[in-house]
N, C-alpha and C. Protein backbone atom coordinates (compact mmCIF):
# COMPACT_ATOMS: atom_id res chain seq x y z
N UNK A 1 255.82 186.71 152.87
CA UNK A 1 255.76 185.36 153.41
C UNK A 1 255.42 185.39 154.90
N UNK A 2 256.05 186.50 155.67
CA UNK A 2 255.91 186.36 157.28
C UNK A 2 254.26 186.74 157.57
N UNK A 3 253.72 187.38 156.34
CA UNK A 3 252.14 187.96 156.62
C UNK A 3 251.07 186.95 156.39
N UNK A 4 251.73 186.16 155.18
CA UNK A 4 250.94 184.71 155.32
C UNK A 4 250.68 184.05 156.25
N UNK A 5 252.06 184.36 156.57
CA UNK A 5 252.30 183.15 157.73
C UNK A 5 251.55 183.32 158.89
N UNK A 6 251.45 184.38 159.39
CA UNK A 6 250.56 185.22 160.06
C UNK A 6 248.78 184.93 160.23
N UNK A 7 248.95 184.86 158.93
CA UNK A 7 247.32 184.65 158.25
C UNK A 7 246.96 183.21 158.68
N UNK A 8 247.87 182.76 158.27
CA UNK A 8 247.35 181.35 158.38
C UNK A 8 247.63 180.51 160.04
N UNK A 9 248.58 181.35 160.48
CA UNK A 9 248.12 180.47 162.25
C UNK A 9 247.03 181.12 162.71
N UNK A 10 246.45 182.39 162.72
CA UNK A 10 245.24 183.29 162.81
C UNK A 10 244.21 182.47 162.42
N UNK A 11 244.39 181.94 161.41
CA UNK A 11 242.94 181.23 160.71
C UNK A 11 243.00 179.61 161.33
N UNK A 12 244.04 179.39 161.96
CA UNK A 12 244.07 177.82 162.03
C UNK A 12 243.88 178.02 164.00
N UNK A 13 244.12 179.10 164.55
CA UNK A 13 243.39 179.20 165.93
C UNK A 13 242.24 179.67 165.91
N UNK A 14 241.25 179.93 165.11
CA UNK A 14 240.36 180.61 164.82
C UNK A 14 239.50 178.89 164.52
N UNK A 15 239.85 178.73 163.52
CA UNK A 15 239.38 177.31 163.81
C UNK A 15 239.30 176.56 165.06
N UNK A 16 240.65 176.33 165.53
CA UNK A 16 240.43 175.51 166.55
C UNK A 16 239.88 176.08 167.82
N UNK A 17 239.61 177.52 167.91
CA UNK A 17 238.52 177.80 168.66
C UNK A 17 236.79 178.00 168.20
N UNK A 18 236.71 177.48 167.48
CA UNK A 18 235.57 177.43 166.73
C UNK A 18 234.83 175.82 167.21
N UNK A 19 235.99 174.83 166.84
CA UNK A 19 235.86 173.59 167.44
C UNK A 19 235.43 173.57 169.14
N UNK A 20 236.50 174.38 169.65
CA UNK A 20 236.44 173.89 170.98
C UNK A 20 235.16 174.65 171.90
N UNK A 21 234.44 176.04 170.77
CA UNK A 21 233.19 176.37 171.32
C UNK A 21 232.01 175.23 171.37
N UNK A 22 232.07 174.36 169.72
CA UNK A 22 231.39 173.62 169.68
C UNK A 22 231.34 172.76 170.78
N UNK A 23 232.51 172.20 170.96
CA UNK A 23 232.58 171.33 171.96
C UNK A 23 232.12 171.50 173.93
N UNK A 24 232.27 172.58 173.94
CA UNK A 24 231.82 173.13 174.96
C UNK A 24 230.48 173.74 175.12
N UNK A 25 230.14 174.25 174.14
CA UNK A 25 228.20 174.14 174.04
C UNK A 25 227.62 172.81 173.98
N UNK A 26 228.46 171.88 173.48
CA UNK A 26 227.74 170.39 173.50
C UNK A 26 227.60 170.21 175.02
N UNK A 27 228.96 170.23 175.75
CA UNK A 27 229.03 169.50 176.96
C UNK A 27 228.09 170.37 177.90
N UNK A 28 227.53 171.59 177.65
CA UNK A 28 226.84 172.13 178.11
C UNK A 28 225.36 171.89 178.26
N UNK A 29 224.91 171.64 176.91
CA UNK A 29 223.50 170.83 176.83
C UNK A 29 223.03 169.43 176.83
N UNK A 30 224.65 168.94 177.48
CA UNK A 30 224.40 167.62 178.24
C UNK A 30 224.44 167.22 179.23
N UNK A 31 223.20 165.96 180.06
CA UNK A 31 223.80 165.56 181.06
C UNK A 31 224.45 164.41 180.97
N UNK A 32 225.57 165.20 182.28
CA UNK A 32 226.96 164.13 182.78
C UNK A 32 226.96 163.03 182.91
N UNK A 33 225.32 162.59 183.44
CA UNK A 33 225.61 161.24 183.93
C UNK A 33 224.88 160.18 182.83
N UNK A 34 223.40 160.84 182.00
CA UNK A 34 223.02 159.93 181.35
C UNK A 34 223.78 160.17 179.67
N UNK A 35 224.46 161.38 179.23
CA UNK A 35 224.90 161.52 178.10
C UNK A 35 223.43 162.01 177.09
N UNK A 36 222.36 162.25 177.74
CA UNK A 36 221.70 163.06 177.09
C UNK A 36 221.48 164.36 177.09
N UNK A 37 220.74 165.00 176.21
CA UNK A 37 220.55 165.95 175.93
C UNK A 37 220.06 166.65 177.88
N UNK A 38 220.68 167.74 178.53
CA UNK A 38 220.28 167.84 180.00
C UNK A 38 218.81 168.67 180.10
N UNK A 39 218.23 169.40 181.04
CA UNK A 39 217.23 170.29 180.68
C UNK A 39 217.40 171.64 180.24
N UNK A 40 218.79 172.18 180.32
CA UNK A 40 218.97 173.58 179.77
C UNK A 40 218.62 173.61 178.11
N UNK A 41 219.05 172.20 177.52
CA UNK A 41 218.63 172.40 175.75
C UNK A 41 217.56 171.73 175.69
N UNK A 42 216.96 171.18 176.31
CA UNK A 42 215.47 170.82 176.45
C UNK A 42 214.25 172.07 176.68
N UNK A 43 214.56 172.80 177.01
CA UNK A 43 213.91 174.33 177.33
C UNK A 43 214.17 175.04 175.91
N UNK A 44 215.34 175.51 175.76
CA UNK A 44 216.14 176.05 174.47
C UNK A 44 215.28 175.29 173.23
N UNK A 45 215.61 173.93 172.74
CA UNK A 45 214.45 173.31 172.14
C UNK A 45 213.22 173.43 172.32
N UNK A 46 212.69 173.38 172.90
CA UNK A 46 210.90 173.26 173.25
C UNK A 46 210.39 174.81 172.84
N UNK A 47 211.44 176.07 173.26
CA UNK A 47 211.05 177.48 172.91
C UNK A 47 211.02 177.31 171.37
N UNK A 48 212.43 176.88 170.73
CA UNK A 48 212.63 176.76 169.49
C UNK A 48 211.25 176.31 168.57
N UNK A 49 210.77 174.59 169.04
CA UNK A 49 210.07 174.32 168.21
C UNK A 49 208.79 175.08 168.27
N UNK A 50 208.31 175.64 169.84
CA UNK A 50 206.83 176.90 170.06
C UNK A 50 207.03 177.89 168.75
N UNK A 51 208.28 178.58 168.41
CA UNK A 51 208.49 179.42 167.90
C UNK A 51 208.45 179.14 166.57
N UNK A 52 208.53 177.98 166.03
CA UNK A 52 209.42 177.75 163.98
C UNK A 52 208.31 176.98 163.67
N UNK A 53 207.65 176.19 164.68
CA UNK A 53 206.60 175.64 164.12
C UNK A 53 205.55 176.42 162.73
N UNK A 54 205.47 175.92 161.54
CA UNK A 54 204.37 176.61 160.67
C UNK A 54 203.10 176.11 161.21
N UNK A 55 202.37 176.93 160.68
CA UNK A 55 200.91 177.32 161.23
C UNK A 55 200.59 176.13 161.83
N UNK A 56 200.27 175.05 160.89
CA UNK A 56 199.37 173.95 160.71
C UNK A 56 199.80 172.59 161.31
N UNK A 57 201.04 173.35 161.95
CA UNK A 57 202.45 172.12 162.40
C UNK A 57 202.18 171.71 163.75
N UNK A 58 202.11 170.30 163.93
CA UNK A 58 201.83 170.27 165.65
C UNK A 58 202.93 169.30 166.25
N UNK A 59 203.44 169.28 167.40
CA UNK A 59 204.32 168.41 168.03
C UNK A 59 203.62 168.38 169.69
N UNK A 60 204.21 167.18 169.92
CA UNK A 60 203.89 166.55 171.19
C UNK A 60 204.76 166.41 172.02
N UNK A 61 204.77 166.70 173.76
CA UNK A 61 205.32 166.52 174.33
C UNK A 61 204.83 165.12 175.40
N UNK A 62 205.93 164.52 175.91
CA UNK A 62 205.85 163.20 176.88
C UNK A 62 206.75 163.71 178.05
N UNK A 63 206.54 163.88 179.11
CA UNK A 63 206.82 163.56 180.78
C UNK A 63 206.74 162.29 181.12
N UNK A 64 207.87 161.92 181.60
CA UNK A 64 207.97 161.12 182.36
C UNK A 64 208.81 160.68 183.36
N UNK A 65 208.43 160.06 184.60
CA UNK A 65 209.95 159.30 185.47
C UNK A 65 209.35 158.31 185.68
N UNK A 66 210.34 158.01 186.37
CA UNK A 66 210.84 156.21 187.04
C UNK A 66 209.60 156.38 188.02
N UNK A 67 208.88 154.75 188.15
CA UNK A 67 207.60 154.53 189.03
C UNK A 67 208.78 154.40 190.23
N UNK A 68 208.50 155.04 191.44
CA UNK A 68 209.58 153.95 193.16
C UNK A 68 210.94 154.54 192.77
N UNK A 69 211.40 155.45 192.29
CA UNK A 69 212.59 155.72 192.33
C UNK A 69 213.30 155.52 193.22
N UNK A 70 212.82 156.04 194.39
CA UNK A 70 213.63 156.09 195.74
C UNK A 70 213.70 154.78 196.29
N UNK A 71 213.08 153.57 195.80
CA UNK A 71 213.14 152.27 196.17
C UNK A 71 214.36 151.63 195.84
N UNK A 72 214.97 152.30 195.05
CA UNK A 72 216.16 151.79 194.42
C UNK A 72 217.37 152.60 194.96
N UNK A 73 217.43 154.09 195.81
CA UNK A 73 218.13 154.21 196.20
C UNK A 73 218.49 154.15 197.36
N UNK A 74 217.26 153.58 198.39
CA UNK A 74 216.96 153.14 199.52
C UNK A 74 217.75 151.77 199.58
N UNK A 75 217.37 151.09 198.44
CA UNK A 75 217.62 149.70 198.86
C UNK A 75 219.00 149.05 198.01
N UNK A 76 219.47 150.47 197.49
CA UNK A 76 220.22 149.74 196.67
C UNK A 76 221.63 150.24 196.93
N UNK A 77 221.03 151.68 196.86
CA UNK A 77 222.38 152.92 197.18
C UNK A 77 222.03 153.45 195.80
N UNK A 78 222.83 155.00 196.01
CA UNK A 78 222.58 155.52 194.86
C UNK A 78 223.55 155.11 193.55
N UNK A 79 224.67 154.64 193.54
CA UNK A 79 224.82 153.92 192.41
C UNK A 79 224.05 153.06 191.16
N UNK A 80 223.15 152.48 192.22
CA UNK A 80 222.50 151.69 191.09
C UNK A 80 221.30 152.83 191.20
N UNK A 81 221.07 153.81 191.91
CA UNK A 81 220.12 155.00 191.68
C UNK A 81 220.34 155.15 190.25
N UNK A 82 221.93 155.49 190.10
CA UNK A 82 222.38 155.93 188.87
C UNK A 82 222.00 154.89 187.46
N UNK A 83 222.32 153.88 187.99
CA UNK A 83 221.98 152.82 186.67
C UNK A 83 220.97 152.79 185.97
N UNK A 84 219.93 153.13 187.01
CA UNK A 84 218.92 152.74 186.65
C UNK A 84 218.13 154.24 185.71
N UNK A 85 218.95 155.52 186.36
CA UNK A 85 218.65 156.16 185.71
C UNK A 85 219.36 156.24 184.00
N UNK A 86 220.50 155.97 183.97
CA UNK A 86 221.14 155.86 183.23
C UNK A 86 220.71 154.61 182.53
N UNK A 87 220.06 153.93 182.19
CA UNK A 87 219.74 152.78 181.36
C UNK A 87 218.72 152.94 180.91
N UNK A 88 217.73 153.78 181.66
CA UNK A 88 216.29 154.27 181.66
C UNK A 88 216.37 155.42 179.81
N UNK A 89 217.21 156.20 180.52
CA UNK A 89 217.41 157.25 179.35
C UNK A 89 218.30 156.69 178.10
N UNK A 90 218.90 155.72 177.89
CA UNK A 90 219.58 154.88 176.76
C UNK A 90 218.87 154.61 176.11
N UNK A 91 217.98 153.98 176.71
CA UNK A 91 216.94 152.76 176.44
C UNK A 91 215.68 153.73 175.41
N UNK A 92 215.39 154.46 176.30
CA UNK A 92 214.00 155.56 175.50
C UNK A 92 214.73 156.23 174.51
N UNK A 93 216.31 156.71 174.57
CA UNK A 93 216.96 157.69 173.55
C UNK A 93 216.76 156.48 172.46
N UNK A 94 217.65 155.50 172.31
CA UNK A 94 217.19 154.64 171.40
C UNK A 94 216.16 153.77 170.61
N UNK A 95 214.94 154.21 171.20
CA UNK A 95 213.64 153.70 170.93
C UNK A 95 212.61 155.18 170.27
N UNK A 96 213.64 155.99 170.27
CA UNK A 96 212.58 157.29 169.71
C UNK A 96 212.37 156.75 168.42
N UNK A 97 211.79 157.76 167.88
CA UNK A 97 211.66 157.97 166.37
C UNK A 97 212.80 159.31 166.08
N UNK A 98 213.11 159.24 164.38
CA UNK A 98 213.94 159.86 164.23
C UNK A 98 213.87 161.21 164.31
N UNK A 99 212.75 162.36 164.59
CA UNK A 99 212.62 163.23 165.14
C UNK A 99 212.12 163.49 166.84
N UNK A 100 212.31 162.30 167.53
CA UNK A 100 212.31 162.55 168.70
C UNK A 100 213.39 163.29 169.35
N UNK A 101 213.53 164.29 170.71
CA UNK A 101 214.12 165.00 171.46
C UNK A 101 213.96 164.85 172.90
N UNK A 102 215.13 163.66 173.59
CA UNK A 102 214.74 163.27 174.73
C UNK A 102 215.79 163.84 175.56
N UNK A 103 215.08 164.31 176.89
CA UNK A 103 215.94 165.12 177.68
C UNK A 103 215.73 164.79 178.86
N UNK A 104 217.01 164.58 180.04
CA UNK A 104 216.92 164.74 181.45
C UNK A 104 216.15 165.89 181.79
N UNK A 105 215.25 165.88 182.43
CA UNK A 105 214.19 167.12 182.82
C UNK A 105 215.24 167.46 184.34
N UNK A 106 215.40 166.40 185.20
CA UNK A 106 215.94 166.63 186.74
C UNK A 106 215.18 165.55 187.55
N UNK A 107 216.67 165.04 187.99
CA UNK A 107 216.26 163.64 188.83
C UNK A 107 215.74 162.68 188.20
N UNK A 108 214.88 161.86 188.75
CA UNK A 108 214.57 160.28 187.85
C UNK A 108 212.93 161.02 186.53
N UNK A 109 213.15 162.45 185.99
CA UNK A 109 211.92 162.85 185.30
C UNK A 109 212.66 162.97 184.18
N UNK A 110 212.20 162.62 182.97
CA UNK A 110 212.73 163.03 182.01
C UNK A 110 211.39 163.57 180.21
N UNK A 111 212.06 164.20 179.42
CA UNK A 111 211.09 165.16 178.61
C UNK A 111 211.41 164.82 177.45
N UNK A 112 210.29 164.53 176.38
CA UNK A 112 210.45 164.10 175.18
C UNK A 112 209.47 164.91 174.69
N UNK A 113 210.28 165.48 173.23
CA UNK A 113 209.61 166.67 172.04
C UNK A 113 209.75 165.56 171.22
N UNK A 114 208.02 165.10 170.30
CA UNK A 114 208.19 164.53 169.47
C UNK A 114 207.73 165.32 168.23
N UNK A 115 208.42 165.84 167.46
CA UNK A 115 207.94 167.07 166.07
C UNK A 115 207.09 166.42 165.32
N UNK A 116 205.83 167.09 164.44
CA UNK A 116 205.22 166.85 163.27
C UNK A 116 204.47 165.20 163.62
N UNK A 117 204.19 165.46 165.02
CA UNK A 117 202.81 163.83 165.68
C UNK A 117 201.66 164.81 166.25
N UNK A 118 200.90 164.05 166.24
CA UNK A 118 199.59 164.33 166.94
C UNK A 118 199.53 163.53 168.13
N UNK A 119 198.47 163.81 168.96
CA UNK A 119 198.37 163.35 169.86
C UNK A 119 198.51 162.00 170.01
N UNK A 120 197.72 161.51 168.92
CA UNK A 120 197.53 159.98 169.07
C UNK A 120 199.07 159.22 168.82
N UNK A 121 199.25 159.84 167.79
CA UNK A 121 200.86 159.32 167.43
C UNK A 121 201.60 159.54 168.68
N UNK A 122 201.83 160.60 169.21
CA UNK A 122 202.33 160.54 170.85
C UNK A 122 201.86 159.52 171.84
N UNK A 123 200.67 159.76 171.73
CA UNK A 123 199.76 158.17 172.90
C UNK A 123 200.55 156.78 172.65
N UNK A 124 200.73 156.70 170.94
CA UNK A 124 201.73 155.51 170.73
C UNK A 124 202.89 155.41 170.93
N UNK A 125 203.67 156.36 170.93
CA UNK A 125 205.20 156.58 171.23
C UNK A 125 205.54 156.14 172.57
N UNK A 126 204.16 156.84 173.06
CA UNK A 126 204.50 156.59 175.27
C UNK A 126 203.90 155.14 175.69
N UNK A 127 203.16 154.51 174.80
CA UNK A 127 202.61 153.55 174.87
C UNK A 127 204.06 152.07 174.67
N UNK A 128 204.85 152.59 173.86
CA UNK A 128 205.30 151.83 173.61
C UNK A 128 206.96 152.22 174.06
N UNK A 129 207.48 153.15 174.58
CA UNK A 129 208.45 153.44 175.36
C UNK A 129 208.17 153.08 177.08
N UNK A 130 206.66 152.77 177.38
CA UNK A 130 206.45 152.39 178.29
C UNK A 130 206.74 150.86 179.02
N UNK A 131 206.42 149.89 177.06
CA UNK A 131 206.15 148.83 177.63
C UNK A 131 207.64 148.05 177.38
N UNK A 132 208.56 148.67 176.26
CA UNK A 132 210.11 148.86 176.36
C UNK A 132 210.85 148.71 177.30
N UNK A 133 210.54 149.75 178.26
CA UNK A 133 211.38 149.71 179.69
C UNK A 133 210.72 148.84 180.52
N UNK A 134 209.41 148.50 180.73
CA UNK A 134 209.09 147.42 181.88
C UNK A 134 209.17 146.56 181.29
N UNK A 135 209.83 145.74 180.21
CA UNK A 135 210.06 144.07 179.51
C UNK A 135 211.35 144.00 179.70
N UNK A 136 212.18 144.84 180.24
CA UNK A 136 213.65 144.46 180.70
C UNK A 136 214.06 144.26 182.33
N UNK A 137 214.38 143.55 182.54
CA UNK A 137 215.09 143.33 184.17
C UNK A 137 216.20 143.86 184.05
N UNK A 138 215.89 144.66 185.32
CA UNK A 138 217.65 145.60 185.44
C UNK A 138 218.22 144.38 186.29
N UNK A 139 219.84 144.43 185.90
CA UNK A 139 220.57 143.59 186.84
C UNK A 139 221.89 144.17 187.16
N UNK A 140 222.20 144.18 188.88
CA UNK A 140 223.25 144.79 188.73
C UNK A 140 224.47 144.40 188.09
N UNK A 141 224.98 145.28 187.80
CA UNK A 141 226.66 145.19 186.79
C UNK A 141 227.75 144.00 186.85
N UNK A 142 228.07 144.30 188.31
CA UNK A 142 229.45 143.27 189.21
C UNK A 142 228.91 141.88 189.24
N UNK A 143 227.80 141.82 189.70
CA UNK A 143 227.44 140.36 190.00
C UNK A 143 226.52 139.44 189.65
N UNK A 144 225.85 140.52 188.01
CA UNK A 144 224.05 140.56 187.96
C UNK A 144 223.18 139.84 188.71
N UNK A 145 223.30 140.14 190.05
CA UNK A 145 222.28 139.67 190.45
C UNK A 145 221.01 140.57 190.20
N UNK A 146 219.77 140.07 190.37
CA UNK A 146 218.58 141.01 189.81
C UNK A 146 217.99 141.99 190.69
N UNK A 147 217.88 142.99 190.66
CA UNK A 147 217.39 144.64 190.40
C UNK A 147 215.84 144.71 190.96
N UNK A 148 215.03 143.73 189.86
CA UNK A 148 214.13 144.33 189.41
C UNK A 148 213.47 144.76 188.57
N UNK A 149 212.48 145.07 188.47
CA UNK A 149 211.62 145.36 187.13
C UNK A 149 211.62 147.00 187.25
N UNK A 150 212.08 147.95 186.42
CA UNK A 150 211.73 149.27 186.23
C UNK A 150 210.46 149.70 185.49
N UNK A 151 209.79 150.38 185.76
CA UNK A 151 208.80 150.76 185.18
C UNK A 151 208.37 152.59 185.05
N UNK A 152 207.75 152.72 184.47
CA UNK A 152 208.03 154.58 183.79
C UNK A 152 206.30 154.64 183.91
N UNK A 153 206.30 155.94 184.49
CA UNK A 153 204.79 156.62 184.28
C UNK A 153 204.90 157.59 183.29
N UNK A 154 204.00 158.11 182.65
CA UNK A 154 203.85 158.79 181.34
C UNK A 154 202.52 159.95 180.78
N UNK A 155 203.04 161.10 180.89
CA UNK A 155 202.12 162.18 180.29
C UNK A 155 202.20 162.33 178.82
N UNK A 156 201.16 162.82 178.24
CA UNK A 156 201.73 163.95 176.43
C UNK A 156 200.71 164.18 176.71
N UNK A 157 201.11 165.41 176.07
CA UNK A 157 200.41 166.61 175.87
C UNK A 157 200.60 167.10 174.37
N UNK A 158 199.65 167.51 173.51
CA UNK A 158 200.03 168.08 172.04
C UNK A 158 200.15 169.89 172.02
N UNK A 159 200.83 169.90 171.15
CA UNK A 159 201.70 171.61 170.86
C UNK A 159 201.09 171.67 169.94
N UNK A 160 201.07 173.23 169.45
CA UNK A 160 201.49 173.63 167.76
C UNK A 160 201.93 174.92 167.94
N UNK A 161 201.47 175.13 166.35
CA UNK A 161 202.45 176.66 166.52
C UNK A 161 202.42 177.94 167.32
N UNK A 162 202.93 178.43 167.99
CA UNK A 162 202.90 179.71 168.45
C UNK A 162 202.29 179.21 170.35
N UNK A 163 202.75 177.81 170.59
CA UNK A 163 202.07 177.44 172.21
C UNK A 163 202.66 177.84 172.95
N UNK A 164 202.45 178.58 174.01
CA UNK A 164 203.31 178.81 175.18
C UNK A 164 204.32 177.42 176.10
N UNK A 165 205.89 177.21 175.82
CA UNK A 165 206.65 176.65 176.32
C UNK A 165 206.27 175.73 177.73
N UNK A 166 206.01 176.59 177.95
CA UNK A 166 205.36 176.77 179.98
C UNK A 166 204.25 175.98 179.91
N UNK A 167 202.90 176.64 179.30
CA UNK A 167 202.09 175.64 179.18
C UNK A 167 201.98 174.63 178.77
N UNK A 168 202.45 173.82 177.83
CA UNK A 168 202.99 172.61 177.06
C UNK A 168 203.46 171.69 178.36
N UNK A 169 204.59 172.26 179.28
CA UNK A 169 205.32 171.90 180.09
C UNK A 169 204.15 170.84 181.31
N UNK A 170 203.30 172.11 181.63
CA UNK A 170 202.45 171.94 182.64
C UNK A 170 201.44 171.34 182.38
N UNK A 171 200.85 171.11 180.80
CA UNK A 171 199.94 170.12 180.51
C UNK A 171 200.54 168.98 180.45
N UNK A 172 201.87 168.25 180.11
CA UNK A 172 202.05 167.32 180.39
C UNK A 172 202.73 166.62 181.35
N UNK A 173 203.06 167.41 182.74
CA UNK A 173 203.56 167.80 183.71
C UNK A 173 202.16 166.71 184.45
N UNK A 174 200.73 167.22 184.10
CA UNK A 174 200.04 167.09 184.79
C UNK A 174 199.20 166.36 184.52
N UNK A 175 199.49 165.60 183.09
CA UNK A 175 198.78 164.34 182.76
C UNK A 175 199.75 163.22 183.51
N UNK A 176 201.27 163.60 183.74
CA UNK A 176 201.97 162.49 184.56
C UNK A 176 201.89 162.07 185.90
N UNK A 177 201.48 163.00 186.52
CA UNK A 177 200.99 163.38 187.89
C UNK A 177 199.44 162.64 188.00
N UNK A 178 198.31 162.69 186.98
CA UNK A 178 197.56 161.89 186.96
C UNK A 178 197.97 160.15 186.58
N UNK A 179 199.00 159.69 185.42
CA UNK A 179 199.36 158.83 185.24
C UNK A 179 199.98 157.96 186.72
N UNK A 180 200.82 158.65 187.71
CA UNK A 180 200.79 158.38 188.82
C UNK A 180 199.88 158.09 189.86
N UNK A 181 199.07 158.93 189.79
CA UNK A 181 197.98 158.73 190.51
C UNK A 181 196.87 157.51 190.24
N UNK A 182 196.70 157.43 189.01
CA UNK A 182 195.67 155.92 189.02
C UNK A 182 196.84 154.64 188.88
N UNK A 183 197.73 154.52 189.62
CA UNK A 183 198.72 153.16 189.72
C UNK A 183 200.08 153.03 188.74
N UNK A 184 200.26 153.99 188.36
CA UNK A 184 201.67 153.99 187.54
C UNK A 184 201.72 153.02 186.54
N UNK A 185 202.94 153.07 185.80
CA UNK A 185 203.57 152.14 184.61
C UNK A 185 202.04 152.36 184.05
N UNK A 186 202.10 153.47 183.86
CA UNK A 186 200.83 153.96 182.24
C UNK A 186 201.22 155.18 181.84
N UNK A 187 200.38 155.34 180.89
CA UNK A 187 200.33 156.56 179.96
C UNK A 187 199.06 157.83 180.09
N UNK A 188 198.81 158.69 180.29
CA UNK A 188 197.99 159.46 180.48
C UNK A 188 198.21 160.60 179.32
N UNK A 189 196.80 160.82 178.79
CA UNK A 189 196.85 162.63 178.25
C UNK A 189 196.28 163.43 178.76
N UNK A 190 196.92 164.56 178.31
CA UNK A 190 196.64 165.83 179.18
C UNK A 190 195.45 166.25 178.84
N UNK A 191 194.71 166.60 179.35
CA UNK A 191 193.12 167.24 179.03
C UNK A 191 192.92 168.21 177.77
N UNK A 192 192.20 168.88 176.96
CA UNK A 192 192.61 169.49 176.31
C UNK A 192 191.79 170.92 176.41
């Protein structure tokens, strides 16, 4: 009986450290402030899908941040810096499709893996996560008084199997950087 007994708190801390790894790899591949996925499992993912993708399998990546970021923490303080980031990433997490993978990249940029789309299907995703976030007025919290209009600039770039992580990154890194450049709150693709 005492060896059971044995057995079985062994197996029942064994569990509950099993739980509390889970729980701590979660809080790990999240960020703190928007509750998404952060960029450490956004990398981890993006290798994943370069790697498992079958042959013929293609996925798309989207870059994007906030058009004037700093307009908002200039004029606002960074609190509502925060809001705005934080409403920004709610807003797109909830507007994916059900294999979308949206991640804080760092600062007001954030990274979306959309699996098994093509380009064009991506062009629509950013097309329409674009026009999502600029049809809402942010208002602040305490007093709503109004914010402002937020608006998102936007790269994709298409993957498939066996693409280098990095490059994926930097093709749509640099369709956003063009999306910026001809006047923001658009969508750009990456060259091919």
């Amino acid at each position: 009986a005492t060896l059971q007994l044995h057995l079985d708190q062994a197996t029942e801390n064994i569990r509950q450290l099993e739980t509390r790894l889970v729980e701590v790899e979660k809080k790990a591949g999240t960020d703190s402030l928007t509750g998404i996925n952060n960029r450490h499992s956004f990398e981890k993912y993006l290798q994943e899908v370069c790697r498992s993708c079958k042959r013929e399998e293609r996925f798309v990546m989207i870059m994007f941040d906030i058009d004037h970021f700093k307009q908002f923490n200039d004029n606002y303080g960074h609190r509502v810096g925060d809001l705005v980031i934080r409403n920004v990433a709610q807003l797109v997490a909830a507007e994916l499709p059900a294999k979308g993978f949206v991640a804080r990249y760092g600062g007001e940029e954030f990274a979306v893996i959309l699996k098994d789309q093509n380009l064009d299907a991506g062009l629509a995703v950013a097309e329409h996560l674009r026009q999502i976030v600029a049809s809402r007025e942010l208002r602040r919290g305490r007093d709503g008084s109004r914010l402002g209009q937020v608006t998102i600039s936007l790269g994709v770039a298409a993957g498939q199997a066996g693409a280098d992580p990095e490059t994926v990154v930097e093709r749509a890194d640099a369709a956003l950087y063009r999306a910026k450049g001809n006047g923001r709150n658009r969508v750009e693709a990456a060259s091919a």
